[in-house]
N, C-alpha and C. Protein backbone atom coordinates (compact mmCIF):
# COMPACT_ATOMS: atom_id res chain seq x y z
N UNK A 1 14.94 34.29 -65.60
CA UNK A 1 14.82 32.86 -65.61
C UNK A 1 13.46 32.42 -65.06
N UNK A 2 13.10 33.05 -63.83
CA UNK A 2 12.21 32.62 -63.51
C UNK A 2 10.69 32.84 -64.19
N UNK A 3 10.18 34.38 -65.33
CA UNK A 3 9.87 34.39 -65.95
C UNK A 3 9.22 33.57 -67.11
N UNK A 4 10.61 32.54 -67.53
CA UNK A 4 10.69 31.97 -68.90
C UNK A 4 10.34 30.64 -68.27
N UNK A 5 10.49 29.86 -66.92
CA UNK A 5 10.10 28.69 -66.59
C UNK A 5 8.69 29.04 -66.10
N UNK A 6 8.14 30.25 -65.52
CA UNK A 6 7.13 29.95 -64.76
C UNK A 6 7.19 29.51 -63.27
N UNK A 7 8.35 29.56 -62.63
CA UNK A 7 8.63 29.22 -61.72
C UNK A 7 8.82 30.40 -60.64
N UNK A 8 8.56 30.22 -59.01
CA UNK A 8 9.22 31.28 -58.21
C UNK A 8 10.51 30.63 -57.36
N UNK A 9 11.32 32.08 -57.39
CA UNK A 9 12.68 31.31 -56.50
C UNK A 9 12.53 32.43 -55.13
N UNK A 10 13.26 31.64 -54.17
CA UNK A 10 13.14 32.23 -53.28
C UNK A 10 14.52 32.11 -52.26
N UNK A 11 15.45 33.36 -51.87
CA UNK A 11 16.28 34.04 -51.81
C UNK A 11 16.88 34.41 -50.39
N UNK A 12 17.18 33.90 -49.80
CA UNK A 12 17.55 34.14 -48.56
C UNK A 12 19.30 34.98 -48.26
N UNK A 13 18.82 36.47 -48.04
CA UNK A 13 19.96 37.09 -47.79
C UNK A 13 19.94 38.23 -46.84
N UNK A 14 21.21 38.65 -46.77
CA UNK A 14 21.87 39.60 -45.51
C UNK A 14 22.15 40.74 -46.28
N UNK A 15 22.46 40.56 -47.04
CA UNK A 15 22.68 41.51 -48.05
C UNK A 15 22.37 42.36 -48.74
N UNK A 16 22.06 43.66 -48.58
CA UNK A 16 20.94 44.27 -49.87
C UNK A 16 21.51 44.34 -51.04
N UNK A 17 23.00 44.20 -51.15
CA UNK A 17 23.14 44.07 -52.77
C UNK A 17 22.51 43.09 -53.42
N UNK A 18 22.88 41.79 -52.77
CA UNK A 18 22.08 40.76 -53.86
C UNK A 18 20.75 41.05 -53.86
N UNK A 19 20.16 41.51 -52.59
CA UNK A 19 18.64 41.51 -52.92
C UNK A 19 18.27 42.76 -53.64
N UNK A 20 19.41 43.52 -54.13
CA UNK A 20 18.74 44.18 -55.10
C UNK A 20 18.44 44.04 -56.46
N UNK A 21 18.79 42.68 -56.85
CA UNK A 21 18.64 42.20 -58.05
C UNK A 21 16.84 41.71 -58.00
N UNK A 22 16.19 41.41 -56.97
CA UNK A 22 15.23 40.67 -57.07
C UNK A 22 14.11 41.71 -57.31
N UNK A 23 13.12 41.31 -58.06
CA UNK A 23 11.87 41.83 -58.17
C UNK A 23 10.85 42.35 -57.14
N UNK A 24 11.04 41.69 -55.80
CA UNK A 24 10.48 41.75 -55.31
C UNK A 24 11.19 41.48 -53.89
N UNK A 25 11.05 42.43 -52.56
CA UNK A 25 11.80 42.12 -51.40
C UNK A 25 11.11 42.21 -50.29
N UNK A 26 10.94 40.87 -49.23
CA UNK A 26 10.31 40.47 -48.40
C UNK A 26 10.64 40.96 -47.17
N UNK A 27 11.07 41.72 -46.07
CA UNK A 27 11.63 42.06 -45.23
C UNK A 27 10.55 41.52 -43.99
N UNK A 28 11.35 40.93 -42.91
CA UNK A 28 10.98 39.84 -41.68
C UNK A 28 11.42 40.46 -40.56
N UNK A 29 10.48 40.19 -39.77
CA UNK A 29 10.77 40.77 -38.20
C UNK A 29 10.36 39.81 -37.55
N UNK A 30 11.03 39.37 -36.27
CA UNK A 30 10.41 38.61 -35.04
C UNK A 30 9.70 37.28 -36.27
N UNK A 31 10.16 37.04 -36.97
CA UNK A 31 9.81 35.54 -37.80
C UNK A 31 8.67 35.64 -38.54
N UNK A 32 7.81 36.91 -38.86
CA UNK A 32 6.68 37.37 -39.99
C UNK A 32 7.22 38.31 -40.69
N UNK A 33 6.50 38.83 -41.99
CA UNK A 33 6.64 39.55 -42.54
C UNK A 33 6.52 40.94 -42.14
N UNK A 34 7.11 41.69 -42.14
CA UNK A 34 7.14 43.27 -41.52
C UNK A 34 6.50 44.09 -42.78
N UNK A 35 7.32 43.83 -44.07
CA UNK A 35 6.45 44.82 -45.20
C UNK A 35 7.20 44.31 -46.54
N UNK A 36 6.37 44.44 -47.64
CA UNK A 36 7.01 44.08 -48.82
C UNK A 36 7.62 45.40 -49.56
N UNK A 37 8.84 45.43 -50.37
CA UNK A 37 9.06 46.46 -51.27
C UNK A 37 9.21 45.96 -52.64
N UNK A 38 8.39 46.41 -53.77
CA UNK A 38 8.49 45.68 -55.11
C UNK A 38 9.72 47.08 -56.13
N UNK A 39 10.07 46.74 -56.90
CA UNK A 39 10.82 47.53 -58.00
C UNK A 39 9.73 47.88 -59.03
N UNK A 40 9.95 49.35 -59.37
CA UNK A 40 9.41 49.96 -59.74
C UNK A 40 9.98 49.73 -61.41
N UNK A 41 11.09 50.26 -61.90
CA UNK A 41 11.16 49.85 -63.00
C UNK A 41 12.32 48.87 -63.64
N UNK A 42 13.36 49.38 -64.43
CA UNK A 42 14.13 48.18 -65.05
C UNK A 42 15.37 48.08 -64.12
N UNK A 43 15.69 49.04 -63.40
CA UNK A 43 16.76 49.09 -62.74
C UNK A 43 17.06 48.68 -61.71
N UNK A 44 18.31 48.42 -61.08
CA UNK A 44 17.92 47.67 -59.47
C UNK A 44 17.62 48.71 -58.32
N UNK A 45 17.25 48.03 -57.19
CA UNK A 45 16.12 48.98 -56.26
C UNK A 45 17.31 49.65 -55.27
N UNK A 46 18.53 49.26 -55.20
CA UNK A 46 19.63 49.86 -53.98
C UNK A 46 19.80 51.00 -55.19
C-alpha cells in the first residue's frame, strides 16, 4: 500500500510478529534509535 500511494506508515509495536511484516525495523533504546534491521528478500524477517 504504501508503495502504490507513495506514502510512509509508521508502526508502533511489542510484537515481532507484526513487525515482521514491515520492510523495515527500527529498534529503540533509552528513547533513540539503537539500530535498524531492513528485509532482505520477499519473505518475512521472523
Amino acid at each position: 500500500m504504501n508503495r502504490e500511494l507513495g506514502a510512509t506508515i509508521r508502526m508502533a509495536a511489542h510484537d515481532a510478529y507484526s513487525a515482521g511484516y514491515c520492510k523495515r525495523i527500527l529498534f529503540l533504546a533509552d528513547r533513540e534509535y539503537a539500530f535498524p534491521v531492513k528485509r532482505r528478500g520477499k519473505g518475512k524477517i521472523m
